[in-house]
Structure formats: structure tokens, C-alpha cells
PDB file of N, CA and C in Angstrom:
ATOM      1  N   UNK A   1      21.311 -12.846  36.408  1.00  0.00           N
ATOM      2  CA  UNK A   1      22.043 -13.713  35.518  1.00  0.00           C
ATOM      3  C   UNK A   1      21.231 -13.937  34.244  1.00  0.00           C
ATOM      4  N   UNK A   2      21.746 -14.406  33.146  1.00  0.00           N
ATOM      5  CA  UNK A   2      21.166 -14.806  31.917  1.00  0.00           C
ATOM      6  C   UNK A   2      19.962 -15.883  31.736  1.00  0.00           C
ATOM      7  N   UNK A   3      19.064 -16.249  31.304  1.00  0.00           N
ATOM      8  CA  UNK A   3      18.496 -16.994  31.557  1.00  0.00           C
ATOM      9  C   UNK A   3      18.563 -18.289  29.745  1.00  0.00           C
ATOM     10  N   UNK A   4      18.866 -19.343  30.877  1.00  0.00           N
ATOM     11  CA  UNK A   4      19.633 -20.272  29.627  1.00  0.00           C
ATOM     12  C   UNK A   4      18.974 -21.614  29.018  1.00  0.00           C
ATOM     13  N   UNK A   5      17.487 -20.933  29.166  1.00  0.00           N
ATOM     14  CA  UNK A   5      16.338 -22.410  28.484  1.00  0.00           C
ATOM     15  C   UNK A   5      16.722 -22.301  27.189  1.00  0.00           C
ATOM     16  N   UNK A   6      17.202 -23.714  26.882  1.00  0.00           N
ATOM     17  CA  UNK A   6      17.924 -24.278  25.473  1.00  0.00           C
ATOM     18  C   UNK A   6      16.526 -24.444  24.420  1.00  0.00           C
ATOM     19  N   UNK A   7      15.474 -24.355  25.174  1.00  0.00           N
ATOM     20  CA  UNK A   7      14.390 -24.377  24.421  1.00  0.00           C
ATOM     21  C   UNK A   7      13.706 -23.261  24.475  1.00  0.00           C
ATOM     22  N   UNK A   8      13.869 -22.305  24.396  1.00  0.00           N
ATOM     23  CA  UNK A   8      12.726 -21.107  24.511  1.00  0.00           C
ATOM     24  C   UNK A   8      12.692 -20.851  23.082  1.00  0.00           C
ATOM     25  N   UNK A   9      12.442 -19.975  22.914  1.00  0.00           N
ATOM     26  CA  UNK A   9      12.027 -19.491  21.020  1.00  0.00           C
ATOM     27  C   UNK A   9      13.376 -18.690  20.687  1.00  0.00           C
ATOM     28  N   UNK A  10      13.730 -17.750  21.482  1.00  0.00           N
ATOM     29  CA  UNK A  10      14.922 -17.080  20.803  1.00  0.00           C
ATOM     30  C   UNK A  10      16.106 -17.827  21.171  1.00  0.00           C
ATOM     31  N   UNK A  11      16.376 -18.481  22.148  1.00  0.00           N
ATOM     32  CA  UNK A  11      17.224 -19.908  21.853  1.00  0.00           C
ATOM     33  C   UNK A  11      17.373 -20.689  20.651  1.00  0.00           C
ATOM     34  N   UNK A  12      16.247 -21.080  20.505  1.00  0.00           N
ATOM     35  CA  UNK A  12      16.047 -21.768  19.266  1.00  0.00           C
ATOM     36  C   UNK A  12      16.602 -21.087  17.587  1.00  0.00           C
ATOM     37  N   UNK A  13      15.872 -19.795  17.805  1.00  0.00           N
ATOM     38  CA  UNK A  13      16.208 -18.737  16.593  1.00  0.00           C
ATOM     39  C   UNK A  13      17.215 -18.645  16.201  1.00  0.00           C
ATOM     40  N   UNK A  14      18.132 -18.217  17.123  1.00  0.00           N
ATOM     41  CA  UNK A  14      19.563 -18.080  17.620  1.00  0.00           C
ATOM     42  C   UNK A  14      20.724 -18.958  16.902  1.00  0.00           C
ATOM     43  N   UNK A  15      19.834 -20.315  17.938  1.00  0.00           N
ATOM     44  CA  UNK A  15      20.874 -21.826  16.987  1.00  0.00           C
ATOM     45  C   UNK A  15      20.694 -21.558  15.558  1.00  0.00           C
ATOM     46  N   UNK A  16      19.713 -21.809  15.242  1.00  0.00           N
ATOM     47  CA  UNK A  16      19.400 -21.966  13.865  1.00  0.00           C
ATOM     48  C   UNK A  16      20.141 -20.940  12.578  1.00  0.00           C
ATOM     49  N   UNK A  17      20.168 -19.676  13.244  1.00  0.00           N
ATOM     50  CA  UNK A  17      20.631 -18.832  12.581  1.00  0.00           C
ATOM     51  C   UNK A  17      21.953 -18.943  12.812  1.00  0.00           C
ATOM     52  N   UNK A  18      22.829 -19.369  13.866  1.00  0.00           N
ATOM     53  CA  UNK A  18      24.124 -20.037  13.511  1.00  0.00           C
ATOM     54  C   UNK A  18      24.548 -21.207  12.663  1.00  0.00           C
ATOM     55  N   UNK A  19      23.589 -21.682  12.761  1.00  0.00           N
ATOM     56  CA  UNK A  19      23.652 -22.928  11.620  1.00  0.00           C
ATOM     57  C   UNK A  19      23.726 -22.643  10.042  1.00  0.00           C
ATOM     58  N   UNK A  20      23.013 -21.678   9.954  1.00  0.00           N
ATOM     59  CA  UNK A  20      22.722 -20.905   8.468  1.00  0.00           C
ATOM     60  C   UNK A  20      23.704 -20.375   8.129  1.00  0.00           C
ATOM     61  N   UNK A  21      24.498 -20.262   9.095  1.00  0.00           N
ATOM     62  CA  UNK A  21      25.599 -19.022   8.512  1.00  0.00           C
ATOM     63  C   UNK A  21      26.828 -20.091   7.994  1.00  0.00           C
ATOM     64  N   UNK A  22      27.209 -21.238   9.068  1.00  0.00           N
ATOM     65  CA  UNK A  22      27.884 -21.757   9.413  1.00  0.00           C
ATOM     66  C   UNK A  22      27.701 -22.619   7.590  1.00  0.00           C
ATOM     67  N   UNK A  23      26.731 -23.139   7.903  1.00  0.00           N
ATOM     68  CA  UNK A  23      26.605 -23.935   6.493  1.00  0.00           C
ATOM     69  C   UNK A  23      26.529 -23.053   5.209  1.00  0.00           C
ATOM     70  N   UNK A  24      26.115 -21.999   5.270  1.00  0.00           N
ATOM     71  CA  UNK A  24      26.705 -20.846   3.933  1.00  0.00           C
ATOM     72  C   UNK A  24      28.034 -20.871   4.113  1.00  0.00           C
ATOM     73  N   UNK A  25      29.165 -20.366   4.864  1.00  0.00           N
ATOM     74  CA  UNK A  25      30.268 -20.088   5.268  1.00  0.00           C
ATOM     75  C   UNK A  25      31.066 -21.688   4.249  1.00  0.00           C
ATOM     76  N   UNK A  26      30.568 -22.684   4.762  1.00  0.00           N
ATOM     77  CA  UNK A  26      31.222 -23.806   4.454  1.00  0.00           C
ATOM     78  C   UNK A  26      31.308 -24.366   2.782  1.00  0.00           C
ATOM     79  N   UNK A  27      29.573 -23.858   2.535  1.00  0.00           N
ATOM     80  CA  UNK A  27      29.211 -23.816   0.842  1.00  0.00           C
ATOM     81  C   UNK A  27      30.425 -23.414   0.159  1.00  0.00           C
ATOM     82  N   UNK A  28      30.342 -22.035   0.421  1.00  0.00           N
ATOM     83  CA  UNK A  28      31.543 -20.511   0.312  1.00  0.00           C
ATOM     84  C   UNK A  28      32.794 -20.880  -0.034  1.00  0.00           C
ATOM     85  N   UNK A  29      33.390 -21.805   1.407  1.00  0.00           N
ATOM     86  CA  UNK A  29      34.590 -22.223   1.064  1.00  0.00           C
ATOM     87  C   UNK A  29      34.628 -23.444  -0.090  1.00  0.00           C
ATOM     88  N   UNK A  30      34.290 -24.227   0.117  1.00  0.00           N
ATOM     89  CA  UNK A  30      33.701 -25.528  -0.775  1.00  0.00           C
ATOM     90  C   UNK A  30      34.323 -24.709  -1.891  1.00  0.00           C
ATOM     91  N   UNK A  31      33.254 -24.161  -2.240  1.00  0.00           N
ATOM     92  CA  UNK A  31      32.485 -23.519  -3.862  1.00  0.00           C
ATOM     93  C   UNK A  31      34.391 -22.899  -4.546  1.00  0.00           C
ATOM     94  N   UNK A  32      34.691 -22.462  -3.271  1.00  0.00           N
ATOM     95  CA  UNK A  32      36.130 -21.356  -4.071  1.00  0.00           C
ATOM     96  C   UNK A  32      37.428 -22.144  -4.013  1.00  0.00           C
ATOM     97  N   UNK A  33      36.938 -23.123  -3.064  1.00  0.00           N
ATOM     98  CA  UNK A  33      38.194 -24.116  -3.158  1.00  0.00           C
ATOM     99  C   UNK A  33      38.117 -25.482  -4.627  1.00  0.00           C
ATOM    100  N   UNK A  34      36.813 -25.734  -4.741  1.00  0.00           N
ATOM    101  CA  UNK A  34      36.892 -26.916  -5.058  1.00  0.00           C
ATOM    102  C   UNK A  34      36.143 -26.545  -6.932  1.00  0.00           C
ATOM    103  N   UNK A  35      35.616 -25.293  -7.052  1.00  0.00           N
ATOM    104  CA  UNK A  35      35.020 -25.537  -8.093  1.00  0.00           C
ATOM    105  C   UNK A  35      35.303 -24.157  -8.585  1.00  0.00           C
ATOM    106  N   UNK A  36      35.334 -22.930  -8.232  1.00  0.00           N
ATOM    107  CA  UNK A  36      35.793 -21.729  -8.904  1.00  0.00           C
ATOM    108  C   UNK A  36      36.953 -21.530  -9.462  1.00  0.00           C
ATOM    109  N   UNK A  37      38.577 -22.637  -8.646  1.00  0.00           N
ATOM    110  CA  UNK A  37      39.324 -22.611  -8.606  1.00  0.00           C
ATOM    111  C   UNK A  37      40.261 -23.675  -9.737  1.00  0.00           C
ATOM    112  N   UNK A  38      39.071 -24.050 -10.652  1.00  0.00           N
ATOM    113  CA  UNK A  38      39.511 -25.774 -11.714  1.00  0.00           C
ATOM    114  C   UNK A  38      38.506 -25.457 -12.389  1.00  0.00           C
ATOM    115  N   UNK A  39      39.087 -25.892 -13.655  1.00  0.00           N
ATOM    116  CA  UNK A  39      38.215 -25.926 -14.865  1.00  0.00           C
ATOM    117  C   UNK A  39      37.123 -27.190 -14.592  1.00  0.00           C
ATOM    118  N   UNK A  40      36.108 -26.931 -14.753  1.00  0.00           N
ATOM    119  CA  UNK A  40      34.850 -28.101 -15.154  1.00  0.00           C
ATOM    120  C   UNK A  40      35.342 -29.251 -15.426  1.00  0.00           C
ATOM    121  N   UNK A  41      36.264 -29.449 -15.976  1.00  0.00           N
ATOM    122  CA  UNK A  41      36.354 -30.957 -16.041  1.00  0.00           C
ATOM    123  C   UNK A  41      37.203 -31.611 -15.041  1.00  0.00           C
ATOM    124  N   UNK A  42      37.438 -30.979 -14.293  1.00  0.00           N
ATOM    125  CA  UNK A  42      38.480 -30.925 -13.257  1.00  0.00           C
ATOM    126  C   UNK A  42      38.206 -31.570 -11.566  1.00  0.00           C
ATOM    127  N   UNK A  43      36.888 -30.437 -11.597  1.00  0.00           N
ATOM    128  CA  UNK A  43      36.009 -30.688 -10.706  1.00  0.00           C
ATOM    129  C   UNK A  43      35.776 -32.192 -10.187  1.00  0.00           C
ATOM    130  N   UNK A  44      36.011 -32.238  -8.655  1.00  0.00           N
ATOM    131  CA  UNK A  44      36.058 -33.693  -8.268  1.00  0.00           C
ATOM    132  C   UNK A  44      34.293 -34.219  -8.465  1.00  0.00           C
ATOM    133  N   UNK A  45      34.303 -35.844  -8.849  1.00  0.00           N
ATOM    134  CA  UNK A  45      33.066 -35.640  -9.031  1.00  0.00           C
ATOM    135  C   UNK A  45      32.273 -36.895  -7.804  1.00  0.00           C
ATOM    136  N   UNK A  46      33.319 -37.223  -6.858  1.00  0.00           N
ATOM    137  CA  UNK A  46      33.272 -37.480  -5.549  1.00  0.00           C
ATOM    138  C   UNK A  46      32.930 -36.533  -4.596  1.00  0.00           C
ATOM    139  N   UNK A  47      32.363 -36.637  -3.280  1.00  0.00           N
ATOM    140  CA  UNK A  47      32.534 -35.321  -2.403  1.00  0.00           C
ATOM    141  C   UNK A  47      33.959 -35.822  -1.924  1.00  0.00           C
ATOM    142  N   UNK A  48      34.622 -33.973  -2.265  1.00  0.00           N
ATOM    143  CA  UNK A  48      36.128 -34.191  -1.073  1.00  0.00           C
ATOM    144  C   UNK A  48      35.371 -33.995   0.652  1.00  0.00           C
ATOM    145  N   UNK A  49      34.618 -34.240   1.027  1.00  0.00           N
ATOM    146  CA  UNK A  49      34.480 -34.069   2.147  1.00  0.00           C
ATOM    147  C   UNK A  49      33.411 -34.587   3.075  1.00  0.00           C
ATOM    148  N   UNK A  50      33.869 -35.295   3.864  1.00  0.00           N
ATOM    149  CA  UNK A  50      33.233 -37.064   4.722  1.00  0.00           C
ATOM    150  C   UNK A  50      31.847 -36.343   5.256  1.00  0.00           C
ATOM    151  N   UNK A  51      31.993 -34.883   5.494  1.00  0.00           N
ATOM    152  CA  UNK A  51      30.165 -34.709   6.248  1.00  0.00           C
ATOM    153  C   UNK A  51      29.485 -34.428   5.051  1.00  0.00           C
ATOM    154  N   UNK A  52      29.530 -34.629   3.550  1.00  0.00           N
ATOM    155  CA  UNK A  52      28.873 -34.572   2.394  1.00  0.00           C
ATOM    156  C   UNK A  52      28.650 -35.980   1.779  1.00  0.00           C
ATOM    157  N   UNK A  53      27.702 -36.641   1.055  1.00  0.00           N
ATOM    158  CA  UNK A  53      27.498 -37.504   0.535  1.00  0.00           C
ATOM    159  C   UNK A  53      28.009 -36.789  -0.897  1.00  0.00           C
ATOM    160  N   UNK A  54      28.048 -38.140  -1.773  1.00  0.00           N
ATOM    161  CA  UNK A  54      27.819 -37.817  -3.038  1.00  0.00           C
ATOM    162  C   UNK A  54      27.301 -37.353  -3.763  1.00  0.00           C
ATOM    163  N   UNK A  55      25.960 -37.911  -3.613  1.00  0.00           N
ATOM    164  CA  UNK A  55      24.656 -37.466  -4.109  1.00  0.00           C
ATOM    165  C   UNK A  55      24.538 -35.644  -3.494  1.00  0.00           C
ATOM    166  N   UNK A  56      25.048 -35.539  -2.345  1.00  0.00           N
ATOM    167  CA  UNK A  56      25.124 -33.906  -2.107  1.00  0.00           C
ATOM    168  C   UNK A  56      25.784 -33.290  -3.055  1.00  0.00           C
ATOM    169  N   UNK A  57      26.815 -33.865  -3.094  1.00  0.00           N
ATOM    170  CA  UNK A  57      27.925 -33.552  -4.086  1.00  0.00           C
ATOM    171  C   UNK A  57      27.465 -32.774  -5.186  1.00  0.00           C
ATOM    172  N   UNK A  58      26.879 -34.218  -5.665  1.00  0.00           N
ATOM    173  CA  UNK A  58      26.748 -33.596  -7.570  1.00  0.00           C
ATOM    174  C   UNK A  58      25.350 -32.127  -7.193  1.00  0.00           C
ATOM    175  N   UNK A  59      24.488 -32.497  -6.446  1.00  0.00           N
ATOM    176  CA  UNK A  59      23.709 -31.625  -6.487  1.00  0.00           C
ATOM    177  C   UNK A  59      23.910 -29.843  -6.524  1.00  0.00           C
ATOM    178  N   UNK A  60      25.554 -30.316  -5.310  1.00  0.00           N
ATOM    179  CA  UNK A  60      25.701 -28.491  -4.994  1.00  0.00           C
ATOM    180  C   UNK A  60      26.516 -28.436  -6.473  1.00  0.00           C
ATOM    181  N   UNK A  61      26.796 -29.268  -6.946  1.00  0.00           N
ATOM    182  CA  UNK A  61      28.091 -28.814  -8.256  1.00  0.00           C
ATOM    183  C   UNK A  61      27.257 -28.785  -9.059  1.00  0.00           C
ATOM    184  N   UNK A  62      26.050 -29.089  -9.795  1.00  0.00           N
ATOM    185  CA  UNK A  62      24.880 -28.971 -11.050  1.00  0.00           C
ATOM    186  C   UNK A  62      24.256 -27.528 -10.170  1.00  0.00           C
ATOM    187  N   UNK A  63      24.208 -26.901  -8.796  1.00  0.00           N
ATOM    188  CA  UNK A  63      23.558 -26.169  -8.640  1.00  0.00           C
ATOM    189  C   UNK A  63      24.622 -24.944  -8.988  1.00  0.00           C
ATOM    190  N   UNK A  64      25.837 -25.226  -8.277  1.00  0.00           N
ATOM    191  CA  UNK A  64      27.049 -23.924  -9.098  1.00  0.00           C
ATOM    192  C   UNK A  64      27.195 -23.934 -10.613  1.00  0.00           C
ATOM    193  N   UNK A  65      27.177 -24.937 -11.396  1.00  0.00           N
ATOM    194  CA  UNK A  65      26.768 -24.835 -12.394  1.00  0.00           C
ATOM    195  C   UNK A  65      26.189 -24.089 -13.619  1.00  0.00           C
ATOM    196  N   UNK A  66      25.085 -24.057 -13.223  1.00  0.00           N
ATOM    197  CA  UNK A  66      23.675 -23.318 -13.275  1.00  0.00           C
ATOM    198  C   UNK A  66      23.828 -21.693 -12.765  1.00  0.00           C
ATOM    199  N   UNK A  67      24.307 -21.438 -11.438  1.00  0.00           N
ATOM    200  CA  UNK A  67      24.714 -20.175 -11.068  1.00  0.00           C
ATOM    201  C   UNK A  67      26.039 -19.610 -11.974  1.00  0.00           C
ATOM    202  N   UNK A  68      26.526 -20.208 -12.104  1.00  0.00           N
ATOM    203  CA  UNK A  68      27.941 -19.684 -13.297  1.00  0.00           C
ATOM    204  C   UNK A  68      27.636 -19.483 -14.645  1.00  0.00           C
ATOM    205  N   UNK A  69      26.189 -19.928 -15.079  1.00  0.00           N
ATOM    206  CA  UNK A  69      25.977 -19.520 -16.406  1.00  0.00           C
ATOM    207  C   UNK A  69      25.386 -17.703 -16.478  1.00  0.00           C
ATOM    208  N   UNK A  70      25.003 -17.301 -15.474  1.00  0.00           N
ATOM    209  CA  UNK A  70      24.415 -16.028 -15.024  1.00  0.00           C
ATOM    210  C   UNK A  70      25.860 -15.441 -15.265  1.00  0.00           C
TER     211      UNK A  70
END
């Protein structure tokens, strides 16, 4: 059978690297729903979304920002 210590190292690796994806994946959508998709002034300057603070908010939107001048 599999062996299923939630703590071993590639357990651990594993999670983590689902997490990474999961939270890129979510950026991703964010980013094409909420800011690729509206002009700059448009842009909510609340987070639309309760597992984000505000302060997250403005950060990921000054960080797309910055990536859209490239």
C-alpha cells in the first residue's frame, strides 16, 4: 500500500507545490477577470474577493500595473 506520512518531505513538497499552482491559477483568473478586462479607471479598488484583503488588493493591482507597462 502507499505510505501516507502527512509529514515526510515529499508530502510536504507535494502540498506546497499544489498550493503554488492553485494560488497562480487564482492570480490568473483574478488578473483576466478583474483587471485585463476594464480600463484602469475601472478597476475595483476594493478586493472583489473575501479571501483577499485590501491592502492585498492594491498591491496585486500596482504589481499588474507595473507588469502592463512591459
Amino acid at each position: 500500500m502507499f505510505d501516507t506520512d502527512v509529514n515526510s518531505a515529499p508530502m510536504k513538497k507535494a502540498c506546497v507545490a499544489m498550493m503554488k499552482k492553485a494560488i497562480r491559477q487564482q492570480r490568473y483568473r483574478l488578473k483576466k477577470r478583474y483587471f485585463d478586462a476594464l480600463p484602469l479607471h475601472q478597476v475595483p479598488k476594493t478586493s472583489p474577493v473575501t479571501s483577499m484583503t485590501d491592502e492585498q488588493w492594491d498591491e496585486l493591482v500596482e504589481h499588474w500595473k507595473i507588469e502592463k507597462k512591459w
